[in-house]
Protein backbone atom coordinates (compact mmCIF):
# COMPACT_ATOMS: atom_id res chain seq x y z
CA UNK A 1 -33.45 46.87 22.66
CA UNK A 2 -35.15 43.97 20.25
CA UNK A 3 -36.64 41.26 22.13
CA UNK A 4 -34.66 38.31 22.86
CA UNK A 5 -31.81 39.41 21.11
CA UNK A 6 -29.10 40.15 23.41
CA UNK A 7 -28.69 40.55 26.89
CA UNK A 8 -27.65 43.68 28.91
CA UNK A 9 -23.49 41.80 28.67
CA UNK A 10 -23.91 41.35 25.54
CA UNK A 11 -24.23 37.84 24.86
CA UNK A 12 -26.99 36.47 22.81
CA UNK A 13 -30.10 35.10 25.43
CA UNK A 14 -29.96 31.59 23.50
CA UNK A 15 -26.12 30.88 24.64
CA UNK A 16 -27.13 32.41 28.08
CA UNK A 17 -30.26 29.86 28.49
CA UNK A 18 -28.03 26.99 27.03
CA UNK A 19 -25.51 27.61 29.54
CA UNK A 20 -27.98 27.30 32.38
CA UNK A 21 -29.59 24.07 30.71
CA UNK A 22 -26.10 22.68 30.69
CA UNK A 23 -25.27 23.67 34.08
CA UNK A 24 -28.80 22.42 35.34
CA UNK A 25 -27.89 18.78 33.09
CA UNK A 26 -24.52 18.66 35.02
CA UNK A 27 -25.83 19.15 38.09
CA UNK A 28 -28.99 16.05 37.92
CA UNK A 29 -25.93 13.90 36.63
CA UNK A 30 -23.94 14.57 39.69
CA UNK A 31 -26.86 13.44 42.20
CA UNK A 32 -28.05 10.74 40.12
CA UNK A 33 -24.39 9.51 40.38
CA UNK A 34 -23.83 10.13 43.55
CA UNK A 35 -27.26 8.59 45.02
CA UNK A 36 -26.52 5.36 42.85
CA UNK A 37 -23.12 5.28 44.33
CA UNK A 38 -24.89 5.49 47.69
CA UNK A 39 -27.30 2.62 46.68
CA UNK A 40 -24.90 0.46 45.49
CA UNK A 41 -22.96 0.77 48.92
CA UNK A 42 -26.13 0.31 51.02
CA UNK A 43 -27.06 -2.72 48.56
CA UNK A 44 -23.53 -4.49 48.81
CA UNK A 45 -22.73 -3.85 52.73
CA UNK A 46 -26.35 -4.80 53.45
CA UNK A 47 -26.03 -8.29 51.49
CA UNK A 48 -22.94 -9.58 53.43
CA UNK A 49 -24.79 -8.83 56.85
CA UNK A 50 -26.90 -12.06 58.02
CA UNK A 51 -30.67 -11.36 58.05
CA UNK A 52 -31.84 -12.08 61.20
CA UNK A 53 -35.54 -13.07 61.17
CA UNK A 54 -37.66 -11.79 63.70
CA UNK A 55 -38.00 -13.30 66.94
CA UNK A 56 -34.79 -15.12 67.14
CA UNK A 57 -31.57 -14.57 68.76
CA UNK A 58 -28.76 -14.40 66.83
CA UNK A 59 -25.45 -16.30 68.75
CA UNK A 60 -23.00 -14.18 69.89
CA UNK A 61 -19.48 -14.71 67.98
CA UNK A 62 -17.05 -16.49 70.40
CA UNK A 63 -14.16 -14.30 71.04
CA UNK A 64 -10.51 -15.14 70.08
CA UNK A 65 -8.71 -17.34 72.57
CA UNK A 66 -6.59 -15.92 75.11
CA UNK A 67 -2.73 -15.50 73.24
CA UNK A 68 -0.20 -17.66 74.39
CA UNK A 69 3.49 -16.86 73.77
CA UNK A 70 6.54 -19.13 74.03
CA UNK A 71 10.40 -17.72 74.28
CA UNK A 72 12.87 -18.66 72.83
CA UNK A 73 15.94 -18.86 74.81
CA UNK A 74 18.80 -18.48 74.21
CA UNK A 75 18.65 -15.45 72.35
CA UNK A 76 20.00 -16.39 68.77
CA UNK A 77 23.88 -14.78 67.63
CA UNK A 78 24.51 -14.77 64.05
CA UNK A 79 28.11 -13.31 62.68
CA UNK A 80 28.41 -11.71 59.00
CA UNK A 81 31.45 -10.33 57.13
CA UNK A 82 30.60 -7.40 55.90
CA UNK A 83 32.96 -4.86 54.12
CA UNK A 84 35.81 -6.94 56.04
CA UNK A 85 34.72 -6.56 59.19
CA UNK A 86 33.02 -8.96 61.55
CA UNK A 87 29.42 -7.86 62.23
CA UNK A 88 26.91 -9.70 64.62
CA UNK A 89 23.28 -9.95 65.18
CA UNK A 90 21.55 -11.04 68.57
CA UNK A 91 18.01 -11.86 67.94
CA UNK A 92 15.23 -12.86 71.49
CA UNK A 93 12.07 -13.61 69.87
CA UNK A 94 8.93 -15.13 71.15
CA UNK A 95 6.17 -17.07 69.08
CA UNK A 96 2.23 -16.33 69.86
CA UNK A 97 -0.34 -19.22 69.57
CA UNK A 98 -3.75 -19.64 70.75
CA UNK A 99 -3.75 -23.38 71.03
CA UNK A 100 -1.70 -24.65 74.55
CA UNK A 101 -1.82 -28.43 73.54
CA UNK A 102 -0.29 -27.59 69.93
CA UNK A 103 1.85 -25.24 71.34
CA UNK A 104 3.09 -28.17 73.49
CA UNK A 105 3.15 -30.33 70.64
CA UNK A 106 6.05 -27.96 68.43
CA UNK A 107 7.98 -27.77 71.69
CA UNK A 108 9.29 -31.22 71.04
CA UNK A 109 10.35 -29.92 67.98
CA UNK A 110 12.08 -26.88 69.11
CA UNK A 111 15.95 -28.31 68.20
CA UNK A 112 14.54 -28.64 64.21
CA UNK A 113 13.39 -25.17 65.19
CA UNK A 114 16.05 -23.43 66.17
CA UNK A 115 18.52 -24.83 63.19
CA UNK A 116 15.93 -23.50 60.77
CA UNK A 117 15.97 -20.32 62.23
CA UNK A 118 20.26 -20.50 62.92
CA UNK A 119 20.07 -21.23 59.22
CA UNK A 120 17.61 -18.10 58.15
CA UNK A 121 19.60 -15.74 60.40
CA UNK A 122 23.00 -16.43 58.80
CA UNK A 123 21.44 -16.34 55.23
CA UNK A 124 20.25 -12.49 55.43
CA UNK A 125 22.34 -9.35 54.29
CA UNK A 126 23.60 -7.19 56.79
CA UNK A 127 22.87 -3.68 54.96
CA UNK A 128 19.36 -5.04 54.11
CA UNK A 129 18.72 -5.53 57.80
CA UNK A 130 20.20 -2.01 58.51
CA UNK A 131 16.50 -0.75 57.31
CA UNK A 132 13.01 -0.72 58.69
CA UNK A 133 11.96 -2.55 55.23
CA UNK A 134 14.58 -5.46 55.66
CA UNK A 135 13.70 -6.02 59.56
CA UNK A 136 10.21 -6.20 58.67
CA UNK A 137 10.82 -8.78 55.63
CA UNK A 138 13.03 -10.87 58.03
CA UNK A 139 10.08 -10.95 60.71
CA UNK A 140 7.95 -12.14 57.66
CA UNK A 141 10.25 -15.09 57.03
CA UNK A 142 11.02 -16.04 60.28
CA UNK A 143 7.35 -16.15 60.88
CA UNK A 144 7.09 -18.21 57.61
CA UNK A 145 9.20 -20.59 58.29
CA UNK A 146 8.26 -21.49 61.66
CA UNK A 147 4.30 -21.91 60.65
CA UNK A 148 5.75 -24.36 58.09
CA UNK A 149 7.94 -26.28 59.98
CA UNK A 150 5.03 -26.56 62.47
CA UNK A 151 2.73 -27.78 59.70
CA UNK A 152 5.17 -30.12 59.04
CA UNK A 153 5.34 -31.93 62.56
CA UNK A 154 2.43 -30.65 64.35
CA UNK A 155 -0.13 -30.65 60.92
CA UNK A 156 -1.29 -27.05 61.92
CA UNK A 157 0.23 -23.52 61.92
CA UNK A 158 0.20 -23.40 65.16
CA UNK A 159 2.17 -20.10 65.88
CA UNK A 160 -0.17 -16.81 64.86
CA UNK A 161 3.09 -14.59 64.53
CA UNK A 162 6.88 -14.74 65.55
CA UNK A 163 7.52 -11.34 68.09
CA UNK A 164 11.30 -9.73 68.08
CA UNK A 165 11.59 -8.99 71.41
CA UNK A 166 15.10 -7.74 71.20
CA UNK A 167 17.36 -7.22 68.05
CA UNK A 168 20.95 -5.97 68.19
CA UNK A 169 23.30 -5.30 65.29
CA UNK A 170 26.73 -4.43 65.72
């Protein structure tokens, strides 16, 4: 057999050792990309995190205040007519603050309150609250428009997020 001809397959050895170059090239790529991908991370996670210099004592964050919740009672009835037929809604739900003196503060508010949320309720489409989706968007608006009417009176949020505690359709 000549000399650097062809190989016992019978490929030529040039296309055999450019293969294995390319292979080889392929290969470096992949770790030089993945190690720069790994740099990057460290570089960006690393820069966010406060340096603490040595010797000091770095203050411990102060945990969330203790949540507060506030029911609404009476439970809210709302009647649609749906397909001809008279359907209702019965909807307990209590709001969650963190602040008792602003929570105290939209209690003397709670009449505005409850029309806005009278006025929501009867608003909303019956099939659309038949779903997980629509329940979910109505707990978004409810909670919505109770932080605004609270920024409103109070000047702050003041409720972190409305709770459904019970919800009947019929």
């Amino acid at each position: 057999m000549a000399r650097g001809t062809t190989s016992d397959t019978g490929q030529p050895v040039a296309a055999k050792k450019n293969r294995l170059k390319l292979i080889m090239v392929v290969a470096v790529a992949l770790l030089v990309s993945v190690g720069l991908s790994a740099a990057g991370t460290w570089f960006f996670l690393s820069k966010d995190r406060p340096q603490q210099k040595e010797g000091t004592i770095q203050p411990i964050a102060q945990a969330k205040q203790q949540a507060l919740y506030e029911s609404l009672e009476p439970a809210f009835v709302v009647n649609f007519q749906t397909e001809g037929r008279t359907r209702y809604m019965q909807v307990s739900l209590a709001l969650m603050a963190r602040d008792e003196q602003q929570l105290a503060m939209l209690r003397s508010h709670m009449p505005a309150l409850r029309n806005q949320l009278v006025m929501l309720f009867s608003s909303q489409d019956f099939a659309q609250l038949n779903t997980p989706l629509g329940l979910d968007m109505l707990k978004q608006k409810v909670t919505a428009t109770v932080q605004e009417l609270a920024v409103r009176e109070v000047g702050v949020p003041v409720v972190e997020q409305v709770l459904f505690t019970n919800f009947v359709m019929q």
